[in-house]
C-alpha atoms as a PDB file:
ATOM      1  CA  UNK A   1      15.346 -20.227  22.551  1.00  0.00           C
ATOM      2  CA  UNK A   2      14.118 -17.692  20.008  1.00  0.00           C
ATOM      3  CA  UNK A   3      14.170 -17.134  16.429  1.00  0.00           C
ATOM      4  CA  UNK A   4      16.174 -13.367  15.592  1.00  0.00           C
ATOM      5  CA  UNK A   5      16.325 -11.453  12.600  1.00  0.00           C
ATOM      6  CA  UNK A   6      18.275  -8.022  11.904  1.00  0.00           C
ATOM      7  CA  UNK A   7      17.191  -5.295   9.584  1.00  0.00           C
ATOM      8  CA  UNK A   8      20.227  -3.211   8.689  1.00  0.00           C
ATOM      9  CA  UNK A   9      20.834  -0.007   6.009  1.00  0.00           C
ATOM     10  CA  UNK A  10      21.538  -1.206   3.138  1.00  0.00           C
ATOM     11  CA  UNK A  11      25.338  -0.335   2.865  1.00  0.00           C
ATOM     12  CA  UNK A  12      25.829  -2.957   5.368  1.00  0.00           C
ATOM     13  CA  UNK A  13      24.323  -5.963   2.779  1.00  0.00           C
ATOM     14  CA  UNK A  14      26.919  -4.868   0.540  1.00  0.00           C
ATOM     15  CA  UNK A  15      29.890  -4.607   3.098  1.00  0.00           C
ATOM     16  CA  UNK A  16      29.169  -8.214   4.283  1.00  0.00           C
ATOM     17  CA  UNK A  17      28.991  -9.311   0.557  1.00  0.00           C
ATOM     18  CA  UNK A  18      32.182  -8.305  -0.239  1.00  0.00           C
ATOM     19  CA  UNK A  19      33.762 -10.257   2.904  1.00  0.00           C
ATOM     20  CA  UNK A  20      32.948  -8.804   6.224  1.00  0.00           C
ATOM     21  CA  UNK A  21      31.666 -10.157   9.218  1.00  0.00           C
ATOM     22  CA  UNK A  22      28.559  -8.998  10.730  1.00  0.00           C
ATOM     23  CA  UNK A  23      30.236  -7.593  13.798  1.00  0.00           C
ATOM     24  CA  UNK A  24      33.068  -6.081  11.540  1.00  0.00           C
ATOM     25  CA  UNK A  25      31.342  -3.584   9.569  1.00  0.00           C
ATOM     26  CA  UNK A  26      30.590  -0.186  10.723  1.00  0.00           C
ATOM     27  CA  UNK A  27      26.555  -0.293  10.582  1.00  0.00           C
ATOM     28  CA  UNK A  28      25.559   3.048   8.953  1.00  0.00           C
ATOM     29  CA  UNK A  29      22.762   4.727  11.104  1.00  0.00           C
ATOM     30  CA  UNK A  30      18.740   3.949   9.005  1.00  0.00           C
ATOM     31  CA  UNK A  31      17.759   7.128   8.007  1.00  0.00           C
ATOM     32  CA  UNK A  32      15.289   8.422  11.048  1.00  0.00           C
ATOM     33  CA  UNK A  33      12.320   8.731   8.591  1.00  0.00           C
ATOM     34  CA  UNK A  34      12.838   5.231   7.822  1.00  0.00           C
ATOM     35  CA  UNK A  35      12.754   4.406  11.409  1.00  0.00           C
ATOM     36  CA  UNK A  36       9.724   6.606  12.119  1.00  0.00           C
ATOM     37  CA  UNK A  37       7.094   5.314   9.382  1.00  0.00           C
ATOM     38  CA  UNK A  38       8.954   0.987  10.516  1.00  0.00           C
ATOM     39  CA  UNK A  39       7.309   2.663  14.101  1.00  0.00           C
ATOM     40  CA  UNK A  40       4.053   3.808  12.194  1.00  0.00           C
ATOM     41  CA  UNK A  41       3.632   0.366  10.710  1.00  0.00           C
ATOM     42  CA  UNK A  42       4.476  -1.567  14.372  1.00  0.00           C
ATOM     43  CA  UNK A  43       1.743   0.859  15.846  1.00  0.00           C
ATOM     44  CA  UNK A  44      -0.588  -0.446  13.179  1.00  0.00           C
ATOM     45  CA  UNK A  45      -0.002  -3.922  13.522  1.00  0.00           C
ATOM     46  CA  UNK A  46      -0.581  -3.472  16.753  1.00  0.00           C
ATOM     47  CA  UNK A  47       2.381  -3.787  18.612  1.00  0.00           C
ATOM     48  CA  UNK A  48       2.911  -1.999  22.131  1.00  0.00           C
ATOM     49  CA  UNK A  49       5.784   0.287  22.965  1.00  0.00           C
ATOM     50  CA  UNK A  50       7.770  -1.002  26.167  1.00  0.00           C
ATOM     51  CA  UNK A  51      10.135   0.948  26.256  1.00  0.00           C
ATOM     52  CA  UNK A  52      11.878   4.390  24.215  1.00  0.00           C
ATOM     53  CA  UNK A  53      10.411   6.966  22.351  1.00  0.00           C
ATOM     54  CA  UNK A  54       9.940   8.711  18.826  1.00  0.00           C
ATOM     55  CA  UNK A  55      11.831   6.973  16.440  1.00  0.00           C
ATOM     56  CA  UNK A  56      13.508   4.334  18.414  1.00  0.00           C
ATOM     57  CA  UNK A  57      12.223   1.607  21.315  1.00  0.00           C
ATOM     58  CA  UNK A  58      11.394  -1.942  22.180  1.00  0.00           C
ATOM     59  CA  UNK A  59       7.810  -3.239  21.058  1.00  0.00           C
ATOM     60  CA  UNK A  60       6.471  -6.027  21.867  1.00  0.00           C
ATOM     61  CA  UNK A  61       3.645  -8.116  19.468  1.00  0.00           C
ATOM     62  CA  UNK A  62       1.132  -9.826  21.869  1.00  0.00           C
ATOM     63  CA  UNK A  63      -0.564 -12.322  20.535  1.00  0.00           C
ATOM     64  CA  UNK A  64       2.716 -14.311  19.452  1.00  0.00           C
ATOM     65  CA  UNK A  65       5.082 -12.872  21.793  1.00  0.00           C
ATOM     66  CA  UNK A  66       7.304 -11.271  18.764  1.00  0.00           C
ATOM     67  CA  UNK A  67       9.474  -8.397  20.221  1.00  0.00           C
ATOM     68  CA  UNK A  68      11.159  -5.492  18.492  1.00  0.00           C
ATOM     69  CA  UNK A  69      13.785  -3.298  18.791  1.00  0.00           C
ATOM     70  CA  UNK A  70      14.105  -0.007  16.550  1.00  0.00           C
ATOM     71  CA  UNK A  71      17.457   1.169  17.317  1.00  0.00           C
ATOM     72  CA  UNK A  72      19.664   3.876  15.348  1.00  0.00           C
ATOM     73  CA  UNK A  73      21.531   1.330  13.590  1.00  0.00           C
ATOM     74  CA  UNK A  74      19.484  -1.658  13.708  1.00  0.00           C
ATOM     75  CA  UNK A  75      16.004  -3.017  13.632  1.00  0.00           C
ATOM     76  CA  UNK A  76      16.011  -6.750  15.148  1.00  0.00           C
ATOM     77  CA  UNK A  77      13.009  -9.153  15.791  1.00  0.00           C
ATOM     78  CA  UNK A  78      13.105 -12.038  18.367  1.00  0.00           C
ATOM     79  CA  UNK A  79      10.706 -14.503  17.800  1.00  0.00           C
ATOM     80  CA  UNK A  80      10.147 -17.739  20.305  1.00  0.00           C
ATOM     81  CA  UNK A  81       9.774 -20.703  17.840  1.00  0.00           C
ATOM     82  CA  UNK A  82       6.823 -22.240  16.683  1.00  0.00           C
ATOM     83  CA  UNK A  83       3.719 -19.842  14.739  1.00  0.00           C
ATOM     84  CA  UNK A  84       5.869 -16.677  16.425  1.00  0.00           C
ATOM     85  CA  UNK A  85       8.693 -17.350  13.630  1.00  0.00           C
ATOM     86  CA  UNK A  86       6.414 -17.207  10.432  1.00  0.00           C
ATOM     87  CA  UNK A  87       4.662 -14.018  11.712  1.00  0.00           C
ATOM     88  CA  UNK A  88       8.235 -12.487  12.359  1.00  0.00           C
ATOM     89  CA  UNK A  89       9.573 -13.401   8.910  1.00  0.00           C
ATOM     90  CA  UNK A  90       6.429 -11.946   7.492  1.00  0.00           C
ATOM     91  CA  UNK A  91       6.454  -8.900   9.022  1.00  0.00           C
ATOM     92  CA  UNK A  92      10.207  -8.022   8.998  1.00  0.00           C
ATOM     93  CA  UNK A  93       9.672  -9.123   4.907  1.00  0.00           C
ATOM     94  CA  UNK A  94       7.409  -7.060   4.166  1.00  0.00           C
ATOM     95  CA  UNK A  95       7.958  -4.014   6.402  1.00  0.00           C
ATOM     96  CA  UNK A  96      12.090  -4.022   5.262  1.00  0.00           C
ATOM     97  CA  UNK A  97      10.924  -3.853   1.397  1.00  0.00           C
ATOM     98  CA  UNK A  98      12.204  -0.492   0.758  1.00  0.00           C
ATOM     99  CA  UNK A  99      15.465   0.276  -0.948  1.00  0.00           C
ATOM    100  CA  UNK A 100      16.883   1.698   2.140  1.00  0.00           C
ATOM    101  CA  UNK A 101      16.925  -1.564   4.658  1.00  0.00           C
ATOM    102  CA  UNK A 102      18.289  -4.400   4.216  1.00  0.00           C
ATOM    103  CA  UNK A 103      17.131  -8.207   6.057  1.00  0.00           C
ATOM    104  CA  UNK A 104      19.256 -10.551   7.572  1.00  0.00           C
ATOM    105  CA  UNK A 105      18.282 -13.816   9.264  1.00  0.00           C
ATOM    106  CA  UNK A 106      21.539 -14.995  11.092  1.00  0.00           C
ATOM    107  CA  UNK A 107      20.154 -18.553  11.332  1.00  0.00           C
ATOM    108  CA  UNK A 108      20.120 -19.208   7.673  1.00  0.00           C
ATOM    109  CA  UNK A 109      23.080 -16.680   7.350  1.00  0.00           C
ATOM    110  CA  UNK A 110      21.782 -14.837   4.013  1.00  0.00           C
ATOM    111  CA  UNK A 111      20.231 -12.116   3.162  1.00  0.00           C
ATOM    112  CA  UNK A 112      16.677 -11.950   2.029  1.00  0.00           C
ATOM    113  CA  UNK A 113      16.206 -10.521  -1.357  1.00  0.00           C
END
C-alpha cells in the first residue's frame, strides 16, 4: 500500500474541471525547464537518481522511502503510509507552486490549490 500523488501541466487541472477523467485528457508535456529545476530541487533535498537522466528519471527519498518519477508528462510521488505521506504532500506542495504545474492527490480526488 502506498500513498500517490500526480503533478500535471496545468492545462490538464482545467480539462478535468470542466468534466474529464484523469485518463481521458491528453496530458500536455511540463515544459523541460520546469522539469529540470523539479530535478534541481530533488537533488537538493537529497533524493538519489535510480534510474534516467537530465530532465526526466525515478528518485528515490531515503530516509522515508518516498519515490519519484519525473516523466515528460507527469511528475508522480509514491509514498508508503505513515510519516512517508506528510513528507510527500509537503514536498510535492511546495515544489508544484509555480503557475505551470498543477497537484493532484487521487485519494482525496481534488486538486490542491
Amino acid at each position: 500500500m502506498s500513498y500517490d500523488l500526480a503533478i500535471f501541466d496545468v492545462s490538464s487541472k482545467a480539462a478535468h474541471e470542466s468534466g474529464l477523467g484523469l485518463d481521458e485528457i491528453d496530458h500536455q508535456p511540463i515544459d523541460e525547464h520546469v522539469r529540470v529545476r523539479f530535478v534541481e530541487r530533488l537533488d537538493g533535498y537529497g533524493y538519489s537518481r535510480e534510474s534516467g537522466d537530465g530532465s526526466v528519471g525515478r528518485f528515490v527519498e531515503s530516509e522515508f522511502g518516498i519515490e519519484v518519477a519525473v516523466r515528460e508528462r507527469e511528475i508522480s510521488f509514491r509514498a508508503p503510509f505513515g510519516d512517508a505521506v506528510f513528507e510527500a504532500l509537503m514536498a510535492a506542495s511546495e515544489w508544484s507552486e509555480v503557475e505551470e504545474l498543477a497537484l493532484f492527490d487521487p485519494q482525496a480526488g481534488a486538486w490542491n490549490d
